[in-house]
N, C-alpha and C. Protein backbone atom coordinates (compact mmCIF):
# COMPACT_ATOMS: atom_id res chain seq x y z
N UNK A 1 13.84 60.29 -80.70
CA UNK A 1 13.29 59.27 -79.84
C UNK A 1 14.41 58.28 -79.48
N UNK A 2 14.63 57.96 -77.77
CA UNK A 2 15.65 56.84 -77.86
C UNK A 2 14.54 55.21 -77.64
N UNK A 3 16.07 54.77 -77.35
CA UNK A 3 15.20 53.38 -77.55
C UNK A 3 14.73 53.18 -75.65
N UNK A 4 13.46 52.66 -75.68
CA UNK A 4 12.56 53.06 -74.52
C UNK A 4 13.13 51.84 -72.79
N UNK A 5 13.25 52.53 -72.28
CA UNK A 5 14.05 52.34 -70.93
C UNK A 5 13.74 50.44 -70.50
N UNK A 6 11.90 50.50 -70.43
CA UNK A 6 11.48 49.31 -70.43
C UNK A 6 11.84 47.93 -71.32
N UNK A 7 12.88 48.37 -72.63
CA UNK A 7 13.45 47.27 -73.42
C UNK A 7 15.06 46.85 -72.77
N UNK A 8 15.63 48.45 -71.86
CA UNK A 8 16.56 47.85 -71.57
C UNK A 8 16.78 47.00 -70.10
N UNK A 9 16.77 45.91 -70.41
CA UNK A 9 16.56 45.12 -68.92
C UNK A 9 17.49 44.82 -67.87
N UNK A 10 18.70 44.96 -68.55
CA UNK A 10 20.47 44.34 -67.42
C UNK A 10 21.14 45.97 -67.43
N UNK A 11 21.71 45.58 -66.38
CA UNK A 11 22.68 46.41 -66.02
C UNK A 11 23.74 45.79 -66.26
N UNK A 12 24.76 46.82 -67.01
CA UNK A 12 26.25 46.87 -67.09
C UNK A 12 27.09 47.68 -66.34
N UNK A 13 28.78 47.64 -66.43
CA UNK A 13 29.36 48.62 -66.03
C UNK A 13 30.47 48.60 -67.00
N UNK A 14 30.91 49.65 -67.69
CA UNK A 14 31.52 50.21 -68.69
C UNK A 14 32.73 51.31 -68.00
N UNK A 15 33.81 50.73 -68.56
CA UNK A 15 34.97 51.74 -68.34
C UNK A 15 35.74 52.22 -69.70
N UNK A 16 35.15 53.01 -70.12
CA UNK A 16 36.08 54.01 -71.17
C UNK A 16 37.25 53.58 -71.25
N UNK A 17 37.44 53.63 -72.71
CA UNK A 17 38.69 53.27 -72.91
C UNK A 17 39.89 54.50 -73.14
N UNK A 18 40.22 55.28 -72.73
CA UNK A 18 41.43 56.41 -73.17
C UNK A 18 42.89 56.15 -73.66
N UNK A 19 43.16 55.11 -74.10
CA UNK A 19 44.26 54.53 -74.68
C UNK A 19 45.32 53.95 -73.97
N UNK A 20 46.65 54.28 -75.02
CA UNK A 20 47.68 53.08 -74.41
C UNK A 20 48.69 53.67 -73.68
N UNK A 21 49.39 53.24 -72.57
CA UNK A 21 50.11 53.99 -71.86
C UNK A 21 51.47 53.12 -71.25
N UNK A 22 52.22 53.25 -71.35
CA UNK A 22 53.46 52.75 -70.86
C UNK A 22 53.32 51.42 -69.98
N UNK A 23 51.96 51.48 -69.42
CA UNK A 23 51.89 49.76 -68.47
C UNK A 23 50.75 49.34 -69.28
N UNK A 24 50.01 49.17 -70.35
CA UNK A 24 49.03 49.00 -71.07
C UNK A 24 47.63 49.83 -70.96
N UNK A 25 46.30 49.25 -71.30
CA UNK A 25 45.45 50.05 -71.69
C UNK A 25 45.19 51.00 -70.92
N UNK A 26 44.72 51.97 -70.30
CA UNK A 26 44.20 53.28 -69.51
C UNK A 26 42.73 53.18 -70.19
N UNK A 27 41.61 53.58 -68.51
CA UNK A 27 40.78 53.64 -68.69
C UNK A 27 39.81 55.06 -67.94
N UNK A 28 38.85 55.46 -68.50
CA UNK A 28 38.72 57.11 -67.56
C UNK A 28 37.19 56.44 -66.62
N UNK A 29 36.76 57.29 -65.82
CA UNK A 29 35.84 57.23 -64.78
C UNK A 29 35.18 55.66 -65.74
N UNK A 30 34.54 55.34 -64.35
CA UNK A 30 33.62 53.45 -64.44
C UNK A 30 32.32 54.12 -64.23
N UNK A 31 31.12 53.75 -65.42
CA UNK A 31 30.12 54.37 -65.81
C UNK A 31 29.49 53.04 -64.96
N UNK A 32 28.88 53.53 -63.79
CA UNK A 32 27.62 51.58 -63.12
C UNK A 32 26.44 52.25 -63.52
N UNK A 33 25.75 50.56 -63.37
CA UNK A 33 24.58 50.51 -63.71
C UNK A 33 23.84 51.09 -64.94
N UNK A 34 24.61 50.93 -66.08
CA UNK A 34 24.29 51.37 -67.64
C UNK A 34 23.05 50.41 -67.81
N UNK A 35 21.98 51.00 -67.97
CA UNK A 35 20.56 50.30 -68.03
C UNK A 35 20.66 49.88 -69.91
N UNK A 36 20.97 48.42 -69.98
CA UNK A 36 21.18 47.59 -71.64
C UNK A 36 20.51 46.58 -71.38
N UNK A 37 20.23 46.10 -73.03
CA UNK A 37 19.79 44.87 -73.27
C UNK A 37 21.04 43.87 -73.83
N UNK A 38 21.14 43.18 -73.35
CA UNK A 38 22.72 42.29 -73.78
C UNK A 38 22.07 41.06 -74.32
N UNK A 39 22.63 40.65 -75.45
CA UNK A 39 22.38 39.35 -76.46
C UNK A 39 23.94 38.51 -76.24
N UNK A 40 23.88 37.27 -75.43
CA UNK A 40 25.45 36.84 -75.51
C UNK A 40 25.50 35.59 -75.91
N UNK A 41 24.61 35.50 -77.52
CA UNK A 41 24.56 35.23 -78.19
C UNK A 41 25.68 34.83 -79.19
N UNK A 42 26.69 34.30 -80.06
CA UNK A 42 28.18 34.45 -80.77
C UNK A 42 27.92 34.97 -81.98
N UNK A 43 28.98 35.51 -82.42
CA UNK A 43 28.43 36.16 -83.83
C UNK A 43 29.76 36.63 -84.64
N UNK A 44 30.05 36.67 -85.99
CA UNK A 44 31.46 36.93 -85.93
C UNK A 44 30.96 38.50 -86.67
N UNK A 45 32.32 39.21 -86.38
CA UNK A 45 32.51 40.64 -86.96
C UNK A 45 33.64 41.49 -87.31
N UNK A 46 34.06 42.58 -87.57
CA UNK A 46 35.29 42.67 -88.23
C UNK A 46 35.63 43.61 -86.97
N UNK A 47 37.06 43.72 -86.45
CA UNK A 47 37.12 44.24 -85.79
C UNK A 47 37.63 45.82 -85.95
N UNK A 48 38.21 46.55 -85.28
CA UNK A 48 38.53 47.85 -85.86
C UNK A 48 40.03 47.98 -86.62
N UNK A 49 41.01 47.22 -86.23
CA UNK A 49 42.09 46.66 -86.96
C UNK A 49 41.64 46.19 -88.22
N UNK A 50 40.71 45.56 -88.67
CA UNK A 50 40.23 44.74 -89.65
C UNK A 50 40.57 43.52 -89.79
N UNK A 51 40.81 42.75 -88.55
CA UNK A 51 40.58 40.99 -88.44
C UNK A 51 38.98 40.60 -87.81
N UNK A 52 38.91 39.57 -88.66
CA UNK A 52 37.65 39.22 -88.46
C UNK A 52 37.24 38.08 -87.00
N UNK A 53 36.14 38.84 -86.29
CA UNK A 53 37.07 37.71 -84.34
C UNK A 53 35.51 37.44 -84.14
N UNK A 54 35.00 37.04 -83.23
CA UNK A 54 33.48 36.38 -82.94
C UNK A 54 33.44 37.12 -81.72
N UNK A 55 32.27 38.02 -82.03
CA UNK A 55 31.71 38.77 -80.72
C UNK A 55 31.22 37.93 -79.67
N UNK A 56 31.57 37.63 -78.40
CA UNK A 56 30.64 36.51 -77.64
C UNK A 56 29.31 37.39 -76.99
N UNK A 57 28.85 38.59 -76.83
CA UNK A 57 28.19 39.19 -76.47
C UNK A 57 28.06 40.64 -77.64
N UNK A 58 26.76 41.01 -77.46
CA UNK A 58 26.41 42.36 -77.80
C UNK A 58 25.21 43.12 -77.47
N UNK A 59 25.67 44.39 -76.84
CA UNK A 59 24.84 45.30 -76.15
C UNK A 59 24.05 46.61 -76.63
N UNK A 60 23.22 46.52 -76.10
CA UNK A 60 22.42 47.62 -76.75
C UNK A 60 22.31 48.38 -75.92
N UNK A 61 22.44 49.98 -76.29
CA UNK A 61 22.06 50.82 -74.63
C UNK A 61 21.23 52.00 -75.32
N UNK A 62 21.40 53.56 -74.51
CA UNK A 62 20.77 54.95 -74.76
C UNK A 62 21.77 54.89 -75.94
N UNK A 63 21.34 56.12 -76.89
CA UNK A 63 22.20 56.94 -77.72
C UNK A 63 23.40 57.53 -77.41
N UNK A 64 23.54 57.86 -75.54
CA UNK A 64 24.68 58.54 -75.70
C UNK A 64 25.65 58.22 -74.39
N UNK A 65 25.57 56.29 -74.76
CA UNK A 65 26.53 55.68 -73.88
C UNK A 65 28.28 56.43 -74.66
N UNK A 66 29.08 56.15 -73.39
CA UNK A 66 30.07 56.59 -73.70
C UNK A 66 30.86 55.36 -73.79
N UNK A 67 31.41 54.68 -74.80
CA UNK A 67 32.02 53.62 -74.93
C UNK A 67 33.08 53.61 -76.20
N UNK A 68 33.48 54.02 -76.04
CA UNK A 68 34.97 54.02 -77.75
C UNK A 68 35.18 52.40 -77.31
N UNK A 69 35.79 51.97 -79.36
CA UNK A 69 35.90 50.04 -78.90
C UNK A 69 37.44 50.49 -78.09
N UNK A 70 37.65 48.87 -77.15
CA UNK A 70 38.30 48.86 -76.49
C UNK A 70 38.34 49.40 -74.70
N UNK A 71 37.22 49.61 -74.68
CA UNK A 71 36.50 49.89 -73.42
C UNK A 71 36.19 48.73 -72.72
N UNK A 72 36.22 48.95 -71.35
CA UNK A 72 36.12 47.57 -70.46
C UNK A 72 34.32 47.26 -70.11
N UNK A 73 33.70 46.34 -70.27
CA UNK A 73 32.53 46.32 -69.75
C UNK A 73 32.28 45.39 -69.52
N UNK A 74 31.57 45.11 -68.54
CA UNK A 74 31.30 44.12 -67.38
C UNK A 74 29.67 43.53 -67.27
N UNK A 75 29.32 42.65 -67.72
CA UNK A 75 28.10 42.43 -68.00
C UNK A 75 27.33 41.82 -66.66
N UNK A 76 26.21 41.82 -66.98
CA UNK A 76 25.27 41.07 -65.61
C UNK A 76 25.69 39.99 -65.06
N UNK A 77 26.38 39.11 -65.59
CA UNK A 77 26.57 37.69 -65.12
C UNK A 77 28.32 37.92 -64.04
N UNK A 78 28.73 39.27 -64.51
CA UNK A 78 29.82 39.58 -63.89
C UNK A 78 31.03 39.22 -64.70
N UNK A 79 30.97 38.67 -65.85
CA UNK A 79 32.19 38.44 -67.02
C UNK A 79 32.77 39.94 -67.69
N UNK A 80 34.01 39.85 -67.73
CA UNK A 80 34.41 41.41 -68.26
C UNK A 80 34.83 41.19 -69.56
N UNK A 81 34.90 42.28 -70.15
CA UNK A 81 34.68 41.95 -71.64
C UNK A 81 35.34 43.06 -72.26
N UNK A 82 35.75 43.18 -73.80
CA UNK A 82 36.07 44.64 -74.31
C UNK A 82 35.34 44.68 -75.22
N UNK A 83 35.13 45.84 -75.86
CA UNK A 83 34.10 46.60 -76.94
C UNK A 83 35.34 46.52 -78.12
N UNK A 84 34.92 45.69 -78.74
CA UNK A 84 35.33 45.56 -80.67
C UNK A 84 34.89 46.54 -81.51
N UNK A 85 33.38 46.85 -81.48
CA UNK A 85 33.16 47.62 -82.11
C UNK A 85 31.92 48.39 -81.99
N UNK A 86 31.54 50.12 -81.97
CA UNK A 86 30.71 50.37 -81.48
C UNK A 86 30.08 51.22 -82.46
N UNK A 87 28.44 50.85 -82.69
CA UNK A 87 27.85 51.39 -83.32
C UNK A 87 26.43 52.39 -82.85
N UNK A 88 26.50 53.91 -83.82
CA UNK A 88 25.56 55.03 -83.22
C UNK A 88 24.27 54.80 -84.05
N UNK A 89 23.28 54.18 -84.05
CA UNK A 89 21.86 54.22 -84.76
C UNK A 89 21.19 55.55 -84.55
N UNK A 90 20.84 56.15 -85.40
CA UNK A 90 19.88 57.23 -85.27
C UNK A 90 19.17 57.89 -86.45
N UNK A 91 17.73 57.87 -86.54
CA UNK A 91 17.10 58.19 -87.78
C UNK A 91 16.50 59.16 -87.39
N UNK A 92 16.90 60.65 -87.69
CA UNK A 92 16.17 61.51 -87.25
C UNK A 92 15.00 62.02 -88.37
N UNK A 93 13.50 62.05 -87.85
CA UNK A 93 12.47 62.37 -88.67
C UNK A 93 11.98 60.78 -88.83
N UNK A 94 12.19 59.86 -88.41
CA UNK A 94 11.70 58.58 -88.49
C UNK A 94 11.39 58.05 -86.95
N UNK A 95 10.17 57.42 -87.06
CA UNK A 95 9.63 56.72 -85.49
C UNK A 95 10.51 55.36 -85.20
N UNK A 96 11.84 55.63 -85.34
CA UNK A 96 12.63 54.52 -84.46
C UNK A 96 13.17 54.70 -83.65
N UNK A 97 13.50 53.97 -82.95
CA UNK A 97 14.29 54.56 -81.48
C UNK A 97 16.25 54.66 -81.94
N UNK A 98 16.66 55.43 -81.48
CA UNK A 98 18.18 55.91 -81.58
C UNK A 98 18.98 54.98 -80.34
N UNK A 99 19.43 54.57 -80.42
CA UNK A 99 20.47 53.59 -79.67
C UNK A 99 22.17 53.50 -79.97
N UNK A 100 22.98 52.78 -78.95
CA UNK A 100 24.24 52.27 -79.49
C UNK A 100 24.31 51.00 -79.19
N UNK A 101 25.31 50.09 -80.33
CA UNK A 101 25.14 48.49 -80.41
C UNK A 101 26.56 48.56 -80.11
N UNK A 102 27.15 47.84 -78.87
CA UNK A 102 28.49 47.81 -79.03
C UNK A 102 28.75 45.96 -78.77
N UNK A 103 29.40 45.65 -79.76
CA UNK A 103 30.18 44.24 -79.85
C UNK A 103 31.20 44.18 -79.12
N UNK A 104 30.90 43.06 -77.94
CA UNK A 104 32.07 42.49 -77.10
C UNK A 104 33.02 41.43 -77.66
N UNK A 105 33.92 41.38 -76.84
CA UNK A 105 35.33 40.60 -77.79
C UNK A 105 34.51 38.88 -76.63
């Protein structure tokens, strides 16, 4: 079961992150209109380096957004942002919905 379409209310746009390249980050195809619920809310968290930084936003989407951290995403209000850290929820054999939580920098 994912988590149900009607909870996710904003649209994002998400650009994959594919790493580092001689002029800095590289990013692959721009995923629009990623149907999320965004909390931009502050919150602190550890990042994937392991320094601890304050997420100013965090998004919730389907199970099988494509977002590795360090991905560009662009929220409703039009602020761009990167993914710190991205998490896969899924309880299979349990009535919860399966989602990904990804923390913006």
């Amino acid at each position: 079961m994912r988590v149900p379409d009607a909870l996710l209310r904003h649209r994002i746009t998400v650009e994959p992150y594919a790493g580092e390249a001689a002029y800095g980050p590289q990013y692959r195809h721009t995923i629009p209109n990623v149907r999320a619920l965004v909390d931009e809310s502050p919150r602190m968290v550890r990042a994937a380096d392991g320094r601890q930084v304050t997420a100013s936003a965090t998004v919730i989407a389907g199970p099988t957004l494509d977002c590795p951290p360090g991905s560009r995403i662009t929220l409703p209000d039009g602020r761009t942002t990167t993914a710190l850290t991205v998490a896969r929820h899924t309880a299979p054999g349990l009535p919860v919905p399966a989602c990904t939580e990804v923390t913006c920098e």
